[in-house]
N, C-alpha and C. Protein backbone atom coordinates (compact mmCIF):
# COMPACT_ATOMS: atom_id res chain seq x y z
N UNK A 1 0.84 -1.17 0.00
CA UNK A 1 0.00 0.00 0.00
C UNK A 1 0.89 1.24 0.00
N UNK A 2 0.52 1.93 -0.73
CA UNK A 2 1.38 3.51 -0.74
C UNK A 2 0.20 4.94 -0.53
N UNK A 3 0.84 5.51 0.45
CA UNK A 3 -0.01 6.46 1.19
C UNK A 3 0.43 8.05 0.62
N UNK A 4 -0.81 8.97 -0.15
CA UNK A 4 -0.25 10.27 -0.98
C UNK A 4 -1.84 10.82 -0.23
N UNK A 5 -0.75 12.02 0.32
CA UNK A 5 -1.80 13.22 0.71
C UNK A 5 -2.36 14.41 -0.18
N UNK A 6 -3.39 14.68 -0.70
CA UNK A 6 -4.28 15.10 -0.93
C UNK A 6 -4.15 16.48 -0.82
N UNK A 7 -3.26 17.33 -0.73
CA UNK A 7 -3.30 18.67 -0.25
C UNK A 7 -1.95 19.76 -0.67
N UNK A 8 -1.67 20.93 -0.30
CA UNK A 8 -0.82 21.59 -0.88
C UNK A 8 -0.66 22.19 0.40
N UNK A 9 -0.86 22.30 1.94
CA UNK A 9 -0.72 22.63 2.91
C UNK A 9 0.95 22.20 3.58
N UNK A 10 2.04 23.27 3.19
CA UNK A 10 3.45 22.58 3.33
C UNK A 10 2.92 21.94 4.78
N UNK A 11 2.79 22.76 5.79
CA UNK A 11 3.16 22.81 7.24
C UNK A 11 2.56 21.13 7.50
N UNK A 12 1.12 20.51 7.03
CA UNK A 12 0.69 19.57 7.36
C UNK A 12 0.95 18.59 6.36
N UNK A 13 1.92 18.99 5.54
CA UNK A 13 2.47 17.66 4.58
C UNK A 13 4.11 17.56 5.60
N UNK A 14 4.82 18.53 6.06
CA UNK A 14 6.22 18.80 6.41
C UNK A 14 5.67 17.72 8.49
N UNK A 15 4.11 17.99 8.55
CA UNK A 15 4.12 17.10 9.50
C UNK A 15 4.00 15.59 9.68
N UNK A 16 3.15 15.19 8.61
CA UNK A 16 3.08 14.09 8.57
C UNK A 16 4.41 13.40 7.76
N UNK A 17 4.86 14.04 6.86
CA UNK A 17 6.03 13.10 6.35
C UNK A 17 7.26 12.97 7.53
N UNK A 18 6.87 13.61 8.92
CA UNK A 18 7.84 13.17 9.50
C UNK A 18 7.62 11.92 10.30
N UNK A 19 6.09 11.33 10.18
CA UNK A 19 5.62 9.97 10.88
C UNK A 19 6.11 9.29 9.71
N UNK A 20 6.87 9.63 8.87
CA UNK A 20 7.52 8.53 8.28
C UNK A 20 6.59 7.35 7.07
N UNK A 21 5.25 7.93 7.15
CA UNK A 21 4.13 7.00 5.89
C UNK A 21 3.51 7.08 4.77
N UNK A 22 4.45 8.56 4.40
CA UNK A 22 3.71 9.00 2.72
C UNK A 22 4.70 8.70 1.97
N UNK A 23 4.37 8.36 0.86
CA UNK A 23 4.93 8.30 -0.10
C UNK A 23 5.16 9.47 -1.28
N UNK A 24 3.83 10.06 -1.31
CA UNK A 24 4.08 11.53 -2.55
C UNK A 24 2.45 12.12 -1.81
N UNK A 25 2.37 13.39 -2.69
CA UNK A 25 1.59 14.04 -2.62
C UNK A 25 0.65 14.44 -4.05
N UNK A 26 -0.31 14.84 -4.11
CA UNK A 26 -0.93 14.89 -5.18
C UNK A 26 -1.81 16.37 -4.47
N UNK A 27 -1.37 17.25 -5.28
CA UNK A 27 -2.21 18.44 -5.09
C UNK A 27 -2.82 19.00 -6.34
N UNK A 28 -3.16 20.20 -6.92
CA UNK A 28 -4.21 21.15 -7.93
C UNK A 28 -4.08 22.43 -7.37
N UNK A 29 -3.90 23.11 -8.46
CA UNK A 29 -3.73 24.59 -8.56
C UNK A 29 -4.58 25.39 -7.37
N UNK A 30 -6.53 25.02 -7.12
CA UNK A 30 -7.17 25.18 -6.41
C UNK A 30 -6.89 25.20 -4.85
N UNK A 31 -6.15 24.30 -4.82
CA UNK A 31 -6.10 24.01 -3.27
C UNK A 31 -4.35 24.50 -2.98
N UNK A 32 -3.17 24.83 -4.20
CA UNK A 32 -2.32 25.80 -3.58
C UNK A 32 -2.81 26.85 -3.31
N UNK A 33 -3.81 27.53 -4.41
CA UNK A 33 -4.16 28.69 -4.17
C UNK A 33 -5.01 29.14 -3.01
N UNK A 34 -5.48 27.91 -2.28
CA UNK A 34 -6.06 28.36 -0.82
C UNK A 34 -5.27 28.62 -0.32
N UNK A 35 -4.00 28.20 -0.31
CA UNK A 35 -2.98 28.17 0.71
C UNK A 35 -2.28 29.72 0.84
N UNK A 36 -2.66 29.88 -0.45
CA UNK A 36 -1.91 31.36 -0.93
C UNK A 36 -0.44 31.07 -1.35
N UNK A 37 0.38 29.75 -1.75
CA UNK A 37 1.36 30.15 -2.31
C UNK A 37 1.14 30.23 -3.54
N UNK A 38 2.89 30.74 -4.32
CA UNK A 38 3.04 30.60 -5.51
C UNK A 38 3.12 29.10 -5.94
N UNK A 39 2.35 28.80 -7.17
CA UNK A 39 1.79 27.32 -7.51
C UNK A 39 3.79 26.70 -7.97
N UNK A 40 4.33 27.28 -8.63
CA UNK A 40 5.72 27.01 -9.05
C UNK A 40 6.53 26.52 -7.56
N UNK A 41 6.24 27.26 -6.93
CA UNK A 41 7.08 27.22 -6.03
C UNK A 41 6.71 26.34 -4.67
N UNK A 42 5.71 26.18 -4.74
CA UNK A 42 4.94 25.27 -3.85
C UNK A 42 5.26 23.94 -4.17
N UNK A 43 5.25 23.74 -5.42
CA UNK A 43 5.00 22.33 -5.93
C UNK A 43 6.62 21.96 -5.65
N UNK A 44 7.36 22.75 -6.27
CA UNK A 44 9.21 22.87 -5.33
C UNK A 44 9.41 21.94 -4.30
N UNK A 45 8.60 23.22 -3.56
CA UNK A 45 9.06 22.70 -2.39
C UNK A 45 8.37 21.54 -1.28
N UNK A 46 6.86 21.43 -2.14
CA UNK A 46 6.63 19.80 -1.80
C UNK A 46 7.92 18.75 -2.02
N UNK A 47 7.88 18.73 -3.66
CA UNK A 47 9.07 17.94 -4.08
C UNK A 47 10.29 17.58 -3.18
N UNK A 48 11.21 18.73 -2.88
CA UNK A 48 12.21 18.64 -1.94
C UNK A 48 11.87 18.41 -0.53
N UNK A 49 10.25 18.59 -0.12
CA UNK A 49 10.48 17.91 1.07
C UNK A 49 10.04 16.69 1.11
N UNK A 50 9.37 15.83 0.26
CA UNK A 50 8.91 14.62 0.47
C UNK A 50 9.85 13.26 -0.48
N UNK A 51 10.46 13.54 -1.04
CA UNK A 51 11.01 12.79 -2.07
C UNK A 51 10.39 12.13 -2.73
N UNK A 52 9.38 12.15 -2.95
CA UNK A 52 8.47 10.88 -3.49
C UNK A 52 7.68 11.73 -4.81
N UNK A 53 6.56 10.92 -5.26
CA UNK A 53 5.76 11.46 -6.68
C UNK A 53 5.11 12.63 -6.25
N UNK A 54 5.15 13.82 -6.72
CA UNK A 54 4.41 14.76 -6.65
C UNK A 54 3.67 15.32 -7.81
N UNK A 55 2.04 14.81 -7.71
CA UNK A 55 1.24 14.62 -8.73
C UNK A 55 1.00 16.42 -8.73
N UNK A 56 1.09 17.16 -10.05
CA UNK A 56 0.53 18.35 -10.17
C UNK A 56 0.04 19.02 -11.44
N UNK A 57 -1.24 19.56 -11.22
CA UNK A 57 -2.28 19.52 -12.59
C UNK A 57 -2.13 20.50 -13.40
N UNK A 58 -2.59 20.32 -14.29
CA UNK A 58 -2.65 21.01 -15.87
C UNK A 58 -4.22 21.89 -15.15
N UNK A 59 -3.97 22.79 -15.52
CA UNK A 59 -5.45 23.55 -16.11
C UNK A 59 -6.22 23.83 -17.43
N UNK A 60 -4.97 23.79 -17.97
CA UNK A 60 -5.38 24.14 -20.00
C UNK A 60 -6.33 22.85 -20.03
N UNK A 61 -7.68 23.50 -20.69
CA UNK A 61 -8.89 22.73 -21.17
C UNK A 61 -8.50 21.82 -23.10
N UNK A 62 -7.12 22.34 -23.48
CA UNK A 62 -7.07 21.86 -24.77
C UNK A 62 -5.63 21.55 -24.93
N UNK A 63 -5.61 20.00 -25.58
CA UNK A 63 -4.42 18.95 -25.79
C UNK A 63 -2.84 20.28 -25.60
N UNK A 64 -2.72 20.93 -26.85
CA UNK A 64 -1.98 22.29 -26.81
C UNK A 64 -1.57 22.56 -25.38
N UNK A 65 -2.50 23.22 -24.80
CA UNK A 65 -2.22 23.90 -24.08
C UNK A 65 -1.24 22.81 -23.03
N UNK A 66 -2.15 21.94 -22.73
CA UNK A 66 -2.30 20.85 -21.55
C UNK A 66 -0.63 20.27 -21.47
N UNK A 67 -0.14 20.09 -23.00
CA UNK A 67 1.27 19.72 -23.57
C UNK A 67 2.21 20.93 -22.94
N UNK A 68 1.93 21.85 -23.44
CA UNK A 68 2.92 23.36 -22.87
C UNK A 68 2.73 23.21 -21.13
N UNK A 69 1.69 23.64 -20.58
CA UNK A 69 1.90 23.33 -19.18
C UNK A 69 2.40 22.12 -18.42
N UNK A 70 2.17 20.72 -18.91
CA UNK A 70 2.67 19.52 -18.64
C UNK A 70 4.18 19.36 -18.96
N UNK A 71 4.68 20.81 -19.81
CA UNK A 71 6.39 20.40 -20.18
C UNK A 71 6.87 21.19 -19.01
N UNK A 72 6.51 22.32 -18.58
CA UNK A 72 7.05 23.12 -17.69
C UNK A 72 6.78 22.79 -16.17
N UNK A 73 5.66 22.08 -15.84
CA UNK A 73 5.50 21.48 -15.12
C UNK A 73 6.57 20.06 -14.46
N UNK A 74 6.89 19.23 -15.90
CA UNK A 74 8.03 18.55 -15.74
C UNK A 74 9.22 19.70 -15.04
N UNK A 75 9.83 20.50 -15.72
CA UNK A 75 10.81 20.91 -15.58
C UNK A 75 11.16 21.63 -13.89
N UNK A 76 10.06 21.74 -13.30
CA UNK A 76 9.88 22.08 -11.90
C UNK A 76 10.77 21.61 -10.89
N UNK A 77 10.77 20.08 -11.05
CA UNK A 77 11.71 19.01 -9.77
C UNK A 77 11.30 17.39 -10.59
N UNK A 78 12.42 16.55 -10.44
CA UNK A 78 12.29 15.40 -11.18
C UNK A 78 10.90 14.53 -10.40
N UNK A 79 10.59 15.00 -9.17
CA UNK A 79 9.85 14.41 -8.83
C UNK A 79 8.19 14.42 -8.97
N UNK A 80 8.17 15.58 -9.72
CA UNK A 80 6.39 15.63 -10.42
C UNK A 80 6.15 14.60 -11.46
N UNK A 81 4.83 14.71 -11.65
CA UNK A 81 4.41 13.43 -12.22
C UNK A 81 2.73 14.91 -12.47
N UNK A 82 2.51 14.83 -13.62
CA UNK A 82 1.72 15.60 -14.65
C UNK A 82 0.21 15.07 -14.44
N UNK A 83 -0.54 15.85 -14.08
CA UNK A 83 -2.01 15.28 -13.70
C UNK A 83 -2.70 15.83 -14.60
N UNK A 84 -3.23 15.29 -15.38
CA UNK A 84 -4.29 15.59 -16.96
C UNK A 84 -5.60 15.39 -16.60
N UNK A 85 -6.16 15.99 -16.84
CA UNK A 85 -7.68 15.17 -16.60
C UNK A 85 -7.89 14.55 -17.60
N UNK A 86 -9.35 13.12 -17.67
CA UNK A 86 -9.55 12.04 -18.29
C UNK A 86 -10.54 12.87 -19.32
N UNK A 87 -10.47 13.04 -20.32
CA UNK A 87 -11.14 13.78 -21.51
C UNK A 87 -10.24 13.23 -22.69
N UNK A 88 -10.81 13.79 -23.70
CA UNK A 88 -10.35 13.26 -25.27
C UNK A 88 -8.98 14.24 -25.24
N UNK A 89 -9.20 15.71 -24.89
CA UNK A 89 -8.16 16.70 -24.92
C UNK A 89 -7.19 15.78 -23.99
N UNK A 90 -7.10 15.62 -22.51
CA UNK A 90 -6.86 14.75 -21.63
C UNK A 90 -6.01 14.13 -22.36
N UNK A 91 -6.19 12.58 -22.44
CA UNK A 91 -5.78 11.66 -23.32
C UNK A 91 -4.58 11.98 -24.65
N UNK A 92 -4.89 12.90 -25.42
CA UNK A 92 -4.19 13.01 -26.52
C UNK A 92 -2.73 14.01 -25.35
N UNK A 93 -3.22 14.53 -24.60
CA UNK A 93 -2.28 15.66 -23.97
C UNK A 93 -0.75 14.43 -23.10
N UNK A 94 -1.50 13.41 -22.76
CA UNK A 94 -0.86 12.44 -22.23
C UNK A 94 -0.78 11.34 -22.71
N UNK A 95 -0.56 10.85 -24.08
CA UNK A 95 -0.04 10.37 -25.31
C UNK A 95 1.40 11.28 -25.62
N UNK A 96 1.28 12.46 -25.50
CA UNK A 96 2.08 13.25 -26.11
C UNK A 96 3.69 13.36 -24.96
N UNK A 97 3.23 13.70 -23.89
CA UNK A 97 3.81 13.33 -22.56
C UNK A 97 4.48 12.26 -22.82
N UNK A 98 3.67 11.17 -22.81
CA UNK A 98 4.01 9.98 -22.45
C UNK A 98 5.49 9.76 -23.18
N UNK A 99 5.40 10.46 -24.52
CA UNK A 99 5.99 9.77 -25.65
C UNK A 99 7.46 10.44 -25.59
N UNK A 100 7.05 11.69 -25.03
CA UNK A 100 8.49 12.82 -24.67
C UNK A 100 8.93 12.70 -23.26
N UNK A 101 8.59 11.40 -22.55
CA UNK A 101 9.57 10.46 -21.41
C UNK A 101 8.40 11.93 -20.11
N UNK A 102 7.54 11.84 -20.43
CA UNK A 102 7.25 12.96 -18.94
C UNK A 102 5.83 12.07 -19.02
N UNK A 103 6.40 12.22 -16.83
CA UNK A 103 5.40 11.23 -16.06
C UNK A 103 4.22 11.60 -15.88
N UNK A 104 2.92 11.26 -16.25
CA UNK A 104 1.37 11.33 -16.52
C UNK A 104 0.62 10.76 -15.45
């Protein structure tokens, strides 16, 4: 079993990864932006504190776009992993990913 928290809250991801049972985190633009950080920099510094997959989403509604944000998104920390949503745009956006070695 592998355990990924749900949230973009450093302070309560920086607490629990010290009980030693997550594996990655999976957050969305929505819920950094509660937090009020910068989404770039948040996702950072999840990365460097958890070592593990850090799932983080596309907003672009079209393949295009979804490709451009999913490349820069890679380029953040080796440890993201590109969250697409399941749509036709979706799909073709992470075909495209897939094929240029970035994790979907």
């Amino acid at each position: 079993m592998k355990l990924f928290l749900d949230t973009a809250d450093i302070n309560e991801i920086r607490e629990i990864h010290a009980w030693g049972i997550i594996d990655g985190v999976t957050t969305n633009p929505s819920l950094i932006a509660k937090n009020g950080g910068d989404f770039i920099q948040t996702i950072y510094d999840i990365c460097e504190l958890v070592q593990g997959p850090v799932s983080a989403e596309v907003v672009a509604q079209d393949p295009e776009g979804m490709i451009a944000e999913g490349r820069m998104l890679a380029r953040v920390h080796e440890n993201v992993v590109v969250k697409v949503p399941m749509s036709t745009a979706g799909l073709t956006a992470t075909a495209r990913l897939h094929s240029e070695g970035i994790r979907t």
